[in-house]
C-alpha atoms as a PDB file:
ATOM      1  CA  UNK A   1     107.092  87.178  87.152  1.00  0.00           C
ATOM      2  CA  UNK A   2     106.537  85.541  90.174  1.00  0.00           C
ATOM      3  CA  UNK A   3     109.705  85.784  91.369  1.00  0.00           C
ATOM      4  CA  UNK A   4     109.713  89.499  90.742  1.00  0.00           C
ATOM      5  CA  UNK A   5     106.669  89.780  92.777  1.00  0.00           C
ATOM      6  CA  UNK A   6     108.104  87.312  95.641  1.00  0.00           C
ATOM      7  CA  UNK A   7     111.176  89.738  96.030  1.00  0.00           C
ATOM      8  CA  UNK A   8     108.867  92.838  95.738  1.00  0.00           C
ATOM      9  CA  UNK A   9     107.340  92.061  98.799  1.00  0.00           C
ATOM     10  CA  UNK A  10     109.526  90.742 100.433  1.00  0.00           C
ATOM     11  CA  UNK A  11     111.364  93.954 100.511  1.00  0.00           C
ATOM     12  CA  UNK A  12     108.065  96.374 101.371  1.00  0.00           C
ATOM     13  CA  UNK A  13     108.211  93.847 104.282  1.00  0.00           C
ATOM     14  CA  UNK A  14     111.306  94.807 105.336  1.00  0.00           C
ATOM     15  CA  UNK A  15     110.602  98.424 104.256  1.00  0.00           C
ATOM     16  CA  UNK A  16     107.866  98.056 106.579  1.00  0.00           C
ATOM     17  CA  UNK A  17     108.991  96.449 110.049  1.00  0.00           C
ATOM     18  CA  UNK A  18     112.709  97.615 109.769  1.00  0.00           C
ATOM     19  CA  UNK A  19     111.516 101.226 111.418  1.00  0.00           C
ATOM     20  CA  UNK A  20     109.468  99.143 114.469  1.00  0.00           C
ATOM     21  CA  UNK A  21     112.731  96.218 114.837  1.00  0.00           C
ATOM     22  CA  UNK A  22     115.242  99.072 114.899  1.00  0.00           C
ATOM     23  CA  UNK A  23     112.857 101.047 117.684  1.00  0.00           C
ATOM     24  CA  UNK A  24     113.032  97.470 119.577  1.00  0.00           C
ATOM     25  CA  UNK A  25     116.674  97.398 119.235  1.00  0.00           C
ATOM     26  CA  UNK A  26     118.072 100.391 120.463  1.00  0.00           C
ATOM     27  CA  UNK A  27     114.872 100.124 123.182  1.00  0.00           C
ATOM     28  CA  UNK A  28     116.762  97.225 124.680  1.00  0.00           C
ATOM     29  CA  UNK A  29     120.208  98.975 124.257  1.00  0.00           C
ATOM     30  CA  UNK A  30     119.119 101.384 126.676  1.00  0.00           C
ATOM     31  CA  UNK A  31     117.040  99.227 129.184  1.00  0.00           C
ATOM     32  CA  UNK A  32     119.757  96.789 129.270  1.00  0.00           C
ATOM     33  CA  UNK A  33     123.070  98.932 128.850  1.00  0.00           C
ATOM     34  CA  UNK A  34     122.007 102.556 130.077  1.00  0.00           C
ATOM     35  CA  UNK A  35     120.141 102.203 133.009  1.00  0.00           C
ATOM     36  CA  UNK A  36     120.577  98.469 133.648  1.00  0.00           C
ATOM     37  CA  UNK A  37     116.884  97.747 133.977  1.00  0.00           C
ATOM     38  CA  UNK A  38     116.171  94.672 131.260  1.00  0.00           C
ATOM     39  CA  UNK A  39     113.189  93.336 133.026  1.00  0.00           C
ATOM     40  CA  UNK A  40     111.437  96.662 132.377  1.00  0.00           C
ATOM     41  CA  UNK A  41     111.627  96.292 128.939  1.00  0.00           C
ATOM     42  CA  UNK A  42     110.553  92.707 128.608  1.00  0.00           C
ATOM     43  CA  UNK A  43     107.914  93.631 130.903  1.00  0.00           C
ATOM     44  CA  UNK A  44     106.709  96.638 128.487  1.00  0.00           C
ATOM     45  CA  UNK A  45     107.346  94.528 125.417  1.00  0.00           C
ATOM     46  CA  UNK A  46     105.252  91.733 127.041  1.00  0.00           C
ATOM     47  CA  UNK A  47     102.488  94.071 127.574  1.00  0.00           C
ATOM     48  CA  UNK A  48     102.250  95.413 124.585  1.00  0.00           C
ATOM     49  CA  UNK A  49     102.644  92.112 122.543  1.00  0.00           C
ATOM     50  CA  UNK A  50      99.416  90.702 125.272  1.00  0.00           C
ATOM     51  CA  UNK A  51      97.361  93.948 124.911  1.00  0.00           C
ATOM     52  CA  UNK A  52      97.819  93.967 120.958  1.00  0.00           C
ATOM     53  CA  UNK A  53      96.829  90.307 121.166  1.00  0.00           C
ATOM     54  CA  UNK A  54      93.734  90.927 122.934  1.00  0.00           C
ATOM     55  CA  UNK A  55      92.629  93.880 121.355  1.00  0.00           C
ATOM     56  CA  UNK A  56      93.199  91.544 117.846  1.00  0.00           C
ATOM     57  CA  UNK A  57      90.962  88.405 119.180  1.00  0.00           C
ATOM     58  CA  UNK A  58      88.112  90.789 120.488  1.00  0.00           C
ATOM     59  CA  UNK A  59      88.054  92.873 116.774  1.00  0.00           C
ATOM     60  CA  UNK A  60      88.356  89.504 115.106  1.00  0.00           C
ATOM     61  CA  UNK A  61      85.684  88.566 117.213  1.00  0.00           C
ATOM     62  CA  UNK A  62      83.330  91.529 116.497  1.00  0.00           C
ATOM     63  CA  UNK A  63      83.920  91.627 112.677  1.00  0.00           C
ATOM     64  CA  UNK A  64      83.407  87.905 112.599  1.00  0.00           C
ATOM     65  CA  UNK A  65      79.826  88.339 114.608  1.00  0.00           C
ATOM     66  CA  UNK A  66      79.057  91.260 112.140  1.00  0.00           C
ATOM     67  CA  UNK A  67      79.723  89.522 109.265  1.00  0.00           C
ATOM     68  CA  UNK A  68      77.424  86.540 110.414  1.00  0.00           C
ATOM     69  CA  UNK A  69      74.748  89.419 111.559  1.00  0.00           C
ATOM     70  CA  UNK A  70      74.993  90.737 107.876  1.00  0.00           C
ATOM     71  CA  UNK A  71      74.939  87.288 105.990  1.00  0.00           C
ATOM     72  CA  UNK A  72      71.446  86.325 108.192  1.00  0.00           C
ATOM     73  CA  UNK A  73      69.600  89.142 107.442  1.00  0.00           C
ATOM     74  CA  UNK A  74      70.713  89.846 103.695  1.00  0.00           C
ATOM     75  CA  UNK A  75      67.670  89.870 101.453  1.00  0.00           C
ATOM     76  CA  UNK A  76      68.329  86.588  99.802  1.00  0.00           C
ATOM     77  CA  UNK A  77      67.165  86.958  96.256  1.00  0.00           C
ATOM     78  CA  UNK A  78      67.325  84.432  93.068  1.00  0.00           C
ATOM     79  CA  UNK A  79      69.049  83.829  90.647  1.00  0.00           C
ATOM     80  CA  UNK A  80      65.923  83.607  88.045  1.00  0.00           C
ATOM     81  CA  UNK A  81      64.093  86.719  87.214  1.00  0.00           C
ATOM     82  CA  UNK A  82      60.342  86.662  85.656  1.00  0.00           C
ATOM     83  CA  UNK A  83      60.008  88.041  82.236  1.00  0.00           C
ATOM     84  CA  UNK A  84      58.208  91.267  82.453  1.00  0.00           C
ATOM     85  CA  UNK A  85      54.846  90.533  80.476  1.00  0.00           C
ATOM     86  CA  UNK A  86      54.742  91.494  76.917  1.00  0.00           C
ATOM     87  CA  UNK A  87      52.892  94.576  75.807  1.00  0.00           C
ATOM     88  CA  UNK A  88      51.224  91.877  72.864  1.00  0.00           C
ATOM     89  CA  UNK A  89      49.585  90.066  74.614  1.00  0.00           C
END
């Protein structure tokens, strides 16, 4: 079963980048080949890999801070209730 699973994802992985690594690819065909230009598209690929980096930290960042915000001003409540008094007595 685990196996099954294992291979499963492994190929929605490759379902998934394959579209992005092929758009890489024939990117550097060009820059390189074409117009001859190959520190352009490290320089764009550089970029992009720093700004997505960046952009990542800072949202970890914030959603970390949140989370902490959240957990401090939860109502904290227990985990033993009263009994409601008995109409009796």
């Amino acid at each position: 079963m685990i196996r099954w699973s294992l291979l499963a994802g492994l190929f929605l992985a490759i379902v998934w980048w394959l579209p992005g690594l092929l758009h890489i690819y024939t990117q550097w065909l060009w820059f390189n080949f074409d117009v001859r230009f190959p520190d352009v598209f490290w320089k764009i690929l550089t970029t992009k890999l720093g700004l997505g980096l960046a952009f990542g930290a800072v949202f970890f960042v914030v959603v970390v801070a949140n989370i902490e915000i959240a957990r401090r001003f939860a109502h904290r409540t227990s985990c033993t209730t009263k009994s409601a008094p008995s109409a009796s007595g």
